[in-house]
C-alpha atoms as a PDB file:
ATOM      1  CA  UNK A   1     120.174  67.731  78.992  1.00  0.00           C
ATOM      2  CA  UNK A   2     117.751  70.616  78.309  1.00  0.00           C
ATOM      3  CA  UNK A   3     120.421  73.742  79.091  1.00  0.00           C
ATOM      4  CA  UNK A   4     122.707  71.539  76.692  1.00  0.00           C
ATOM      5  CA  UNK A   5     119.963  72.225  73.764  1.00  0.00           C
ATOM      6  CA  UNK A   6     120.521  75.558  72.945  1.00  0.00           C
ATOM      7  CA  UNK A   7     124.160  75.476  72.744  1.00  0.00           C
ATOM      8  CA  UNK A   8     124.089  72.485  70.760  1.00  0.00           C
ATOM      9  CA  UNK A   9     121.762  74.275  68.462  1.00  0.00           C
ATOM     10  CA  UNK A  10     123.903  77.079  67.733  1.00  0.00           C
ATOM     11  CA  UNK A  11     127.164  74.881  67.498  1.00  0.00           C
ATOM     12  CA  UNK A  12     125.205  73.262  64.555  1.00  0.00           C
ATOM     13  CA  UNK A  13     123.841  76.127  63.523  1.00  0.00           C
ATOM     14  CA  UNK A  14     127.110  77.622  62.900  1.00  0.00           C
ATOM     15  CA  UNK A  15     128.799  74.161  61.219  1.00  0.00           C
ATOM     16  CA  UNK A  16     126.000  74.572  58.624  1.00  0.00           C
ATOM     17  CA  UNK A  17     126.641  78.128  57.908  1.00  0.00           C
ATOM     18  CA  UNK A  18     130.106  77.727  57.523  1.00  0.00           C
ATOM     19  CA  UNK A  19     130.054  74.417  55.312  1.00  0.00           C
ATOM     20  CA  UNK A  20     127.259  75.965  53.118  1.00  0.00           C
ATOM     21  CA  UNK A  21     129.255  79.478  52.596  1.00  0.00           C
ATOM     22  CA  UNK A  22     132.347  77.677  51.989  1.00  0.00           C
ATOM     23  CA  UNK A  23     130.599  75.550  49.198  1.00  0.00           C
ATOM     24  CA  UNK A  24     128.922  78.498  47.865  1.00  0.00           C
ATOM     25  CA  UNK A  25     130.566  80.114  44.610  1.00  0.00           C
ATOM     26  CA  UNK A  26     132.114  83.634  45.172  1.00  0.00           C
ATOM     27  CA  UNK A  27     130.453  85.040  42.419  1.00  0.00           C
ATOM     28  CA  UNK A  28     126.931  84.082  44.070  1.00  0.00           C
ATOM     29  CA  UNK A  29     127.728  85.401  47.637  1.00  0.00           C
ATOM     30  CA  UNK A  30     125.710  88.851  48.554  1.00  0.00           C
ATOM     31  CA  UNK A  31     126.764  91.473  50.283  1.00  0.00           C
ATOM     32  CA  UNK A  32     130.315  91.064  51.545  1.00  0.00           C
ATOM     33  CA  UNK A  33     132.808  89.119  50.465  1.00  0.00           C
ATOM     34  CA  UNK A  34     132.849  85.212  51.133  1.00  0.00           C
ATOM     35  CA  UNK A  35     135.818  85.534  53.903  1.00  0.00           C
ATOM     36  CA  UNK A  36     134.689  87.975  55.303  1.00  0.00           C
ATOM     37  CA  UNK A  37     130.605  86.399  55.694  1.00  0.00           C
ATOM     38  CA  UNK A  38     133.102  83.319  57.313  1.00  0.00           C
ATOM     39  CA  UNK A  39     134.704  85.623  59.716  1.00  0.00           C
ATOM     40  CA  UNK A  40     131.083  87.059  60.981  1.00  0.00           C
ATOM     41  CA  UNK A  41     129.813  83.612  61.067  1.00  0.00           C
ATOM     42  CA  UNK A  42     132.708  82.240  62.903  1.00  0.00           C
ATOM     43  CA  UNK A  43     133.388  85.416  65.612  1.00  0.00           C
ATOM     44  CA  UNK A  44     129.748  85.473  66.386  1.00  0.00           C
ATOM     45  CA  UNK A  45     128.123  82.579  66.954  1.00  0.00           C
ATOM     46  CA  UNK A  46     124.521  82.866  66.958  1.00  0.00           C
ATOM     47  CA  UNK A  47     124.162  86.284  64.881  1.00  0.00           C
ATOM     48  CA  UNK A  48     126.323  85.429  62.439  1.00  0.00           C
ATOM     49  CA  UNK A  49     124.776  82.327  61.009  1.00  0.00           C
ATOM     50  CA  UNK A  50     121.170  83.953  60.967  1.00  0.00           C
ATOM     51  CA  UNK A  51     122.970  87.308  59.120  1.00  0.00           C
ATOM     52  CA  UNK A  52     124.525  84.445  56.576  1.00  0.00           C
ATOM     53  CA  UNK A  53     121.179  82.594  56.074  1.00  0.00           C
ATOM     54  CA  UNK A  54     119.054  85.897  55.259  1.00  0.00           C
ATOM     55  CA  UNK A  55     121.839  88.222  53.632  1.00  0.00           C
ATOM     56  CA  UNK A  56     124.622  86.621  52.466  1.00  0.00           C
ATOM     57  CA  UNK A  57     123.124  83.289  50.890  1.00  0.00           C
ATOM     58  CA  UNK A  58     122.898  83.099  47.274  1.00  0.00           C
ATOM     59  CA  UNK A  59     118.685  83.805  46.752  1.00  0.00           C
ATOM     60  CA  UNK A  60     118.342  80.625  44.812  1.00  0.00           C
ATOM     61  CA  UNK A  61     120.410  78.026  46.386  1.00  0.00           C
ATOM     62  CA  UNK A  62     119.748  76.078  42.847  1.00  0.00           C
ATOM     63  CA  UNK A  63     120.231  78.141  40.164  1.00  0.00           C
ATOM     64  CA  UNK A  64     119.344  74.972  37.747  1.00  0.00           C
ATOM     65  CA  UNK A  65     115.780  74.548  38.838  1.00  0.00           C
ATOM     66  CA  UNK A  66     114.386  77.853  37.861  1.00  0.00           C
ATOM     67  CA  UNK A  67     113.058  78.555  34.272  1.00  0.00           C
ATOM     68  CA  UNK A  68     114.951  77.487  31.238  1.00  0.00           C
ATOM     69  CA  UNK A  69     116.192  80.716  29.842  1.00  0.00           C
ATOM     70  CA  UNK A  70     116.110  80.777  25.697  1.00  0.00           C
ATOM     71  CA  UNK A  71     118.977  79.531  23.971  1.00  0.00           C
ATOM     72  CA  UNK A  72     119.852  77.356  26.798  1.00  0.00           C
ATOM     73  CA  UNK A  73     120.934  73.068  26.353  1.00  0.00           C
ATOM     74  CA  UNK A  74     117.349  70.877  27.925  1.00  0.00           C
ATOM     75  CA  UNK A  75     118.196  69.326  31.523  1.00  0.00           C
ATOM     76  CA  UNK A  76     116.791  66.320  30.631  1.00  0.00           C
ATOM     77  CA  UNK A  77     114.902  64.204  27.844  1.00  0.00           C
ATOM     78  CA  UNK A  78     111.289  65.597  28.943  1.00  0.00           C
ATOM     79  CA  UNK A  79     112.000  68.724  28.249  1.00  0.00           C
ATOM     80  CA  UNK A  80     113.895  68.123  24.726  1.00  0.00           C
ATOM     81  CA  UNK A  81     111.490  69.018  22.332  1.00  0.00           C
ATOM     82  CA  UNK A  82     113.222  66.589  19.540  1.00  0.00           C
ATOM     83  CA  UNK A  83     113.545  63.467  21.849  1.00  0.00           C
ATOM     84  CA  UNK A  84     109.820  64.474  22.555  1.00  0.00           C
ATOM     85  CA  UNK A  85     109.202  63.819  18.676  1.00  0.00           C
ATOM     86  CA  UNK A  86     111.244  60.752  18.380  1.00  0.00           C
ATOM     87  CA  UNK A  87     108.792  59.338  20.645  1.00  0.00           C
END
Protein backbone atom coordinates (compact mmCIF):
# COMPACT_ATOMS: atom_id res chain seq x y z
CA UNK A 1 0.00 0.00 0.00
CA UNK A 2 2.77 2.50 0.85
CA UNK A 3 4.90 2.16 -2.74
CA UNK A 4 1.24 2.63 -4.21
CA UNK A 5 1.22 6.32 -2.49
CA UNK A 6 3.38 8.13 -4.51
CA UNK A 7 2.11 7.09 -7.76
CA UNK A 8 -1.28 7.66 -6.74
CA UNK A 9 -0.22 11.10 -5.75
CA UNK A 10 1.07 12.11 -8.96
CA UNK A 11 -1.84 10.40 -10.98
CA UNK A 12 -3.99 12.95 -8.99
CA UNK A 13 -1.73 15.39 -9.13
CA UNK A 14 -1.80 15.44 -12.78
CA UNK A 15 -5.97 15.00 -13.08
CA UNK A 16 -6.03 18.31 -11.14
CA UNK A 17 -3.66 20.09 -13.32
CA UNK A 18 -5.23 19.14 -16.31
CA UNK A 19 -9.00 19.78 -15.20
CA UNK A 20 -7.94 23.18 -13.68
CA UNK A 21 -5.92 24.34 -17.02
CA UNK A 22 -8.64 23.16 -19.12
CA UNK A 23 -11.20 25.31 -17.08
CA UNK A 24 -8.92 28.15 -17.02
CA UNK A 25 -9.67 31.04 -19.65
CA UNK A 26 -6.98 31.42 -22.44
CA UNK A 27 -6.66 34.88 -21.95
CA UNK A 28 -5.57 34.24 -18.15
CA UNK A 29 -3.00 31.41 -18.89
CA UNK A 30 0.89 32.62 -18.40
CA UNK A 31 3.55 31.80 -20.19
CA UNK A 32 2.75 29.39 -23.00
CA UNK A 33 -0.13 28.76 -24.58
CA UNK A 34 -3.03 26.65 -22.87
CA UNK A 35 -2.33 23.42 -25.24
CA UNK A 36 0.70 23.53 -25.05
CA UNK A 37 0.84 23.91 -20.68
CA UNK A 38 -1.66 20.51 -21.37
CA UNK A 39 0.90 18.81 -23.42
CA UNK A 40 3.80 19.46 -20.59
CA UNK A 41 1.40 18.46 -17.99
CA UNK A 42 0.28 15.40 -19.73
CA UNK A 43 3.99 14.07 -21.27
CA UNK A 44 5.52 14.62 -17.92
CA UNK A 45 3.92 13.54 -15.16
CA UNK A 46 5.26 14.82 -12.06
CA UNK A 47 7.16 18.05 -13.49
CA UNK A 48 4.62 19.12 -15.43
CA UNK A 49 1.85 19.66 -12.95
CA UNK A 50 4.27 21.50 -10.42
CA UNK A 51 5.57 23.81 -13.72
CA UNK A 52 1.52 24.38 -14.28
CA UNK A 53 0.78 25.19 -10.59
CA UNK A 54 3.74 27.87 -10.20
CA UNK A 55 4.01 29.26 -13.91
CA UNK A 56 1.28 28.74 -15.90
CA UNK A 57 -1.75 29.29 -13.39
CA UNK A 58 -3.59 32.41 -13.65
CA UNK A 59 -1.98 34.51 -10.26
CA UNK A 60 -5.43 35.06 -8.90
CA UNK A 61 -7.42 32.02 -9.42
CA UNK A 62 -10.53 34.53 -8.54
CA UNK A 63 -10.29 37.49 -10.24
CA UNK A 64 -13.79 38.63 -8.48
CA UNK A 65 -12.52 38.69 -4.95
CA UNK A 66 -9.86 41.27 -5.24
CA UNK A 67 -10.62 45.07 -4.88
CA UNK A 68 -13.54 46.65 -6.58
CA UNK A 69 -11.95 48.70 -9.26
CA UNK A 70 -13.88 52.32 -9.83
CA UNK A 71 -16.61 52.39 -12.13
CA UNK A 72 -17.29 48.83 -11.57
CA UNK A 73 -21.35 47.19 -10.80
CA UNK A 74 -21.30 46.16 -6.44
CA UNK A 75 -21.08 42.18 -6.00
CA UNK A 76 -23.55 42.24 -3.61
CA UNK A 77 -26.06 44.44 -1.45
CA UNK A 78 -23.28 45.22 1.36
CA UNK A 79 -21.27 46.79 -0.70
CA UNK A 80 -24.05 48.98 -2.66
CA UNK A 81 -23.74 52.17 -1.25
CA UNK A 82 -27.61 53.07 -2.19
CA UNK A 83 -29.15 49.77 -0.82
CA UNK A 84 -26.85 50.77 2.19
CA UNK A 85 -29.08 54.06 2.44
CA UNK A 86 -32.36 52.46 1.86
CA UNK A 87 -31.67 50.76 4.99
Amino acid sequence: MLRLLPWLATVALTVYAVVDCIQTEDSRVRNLPKLLWILLVLLFPLVGPIAWLIAGRPSNANPGQGPRRQGSPPRGPDDDPDFLRRL
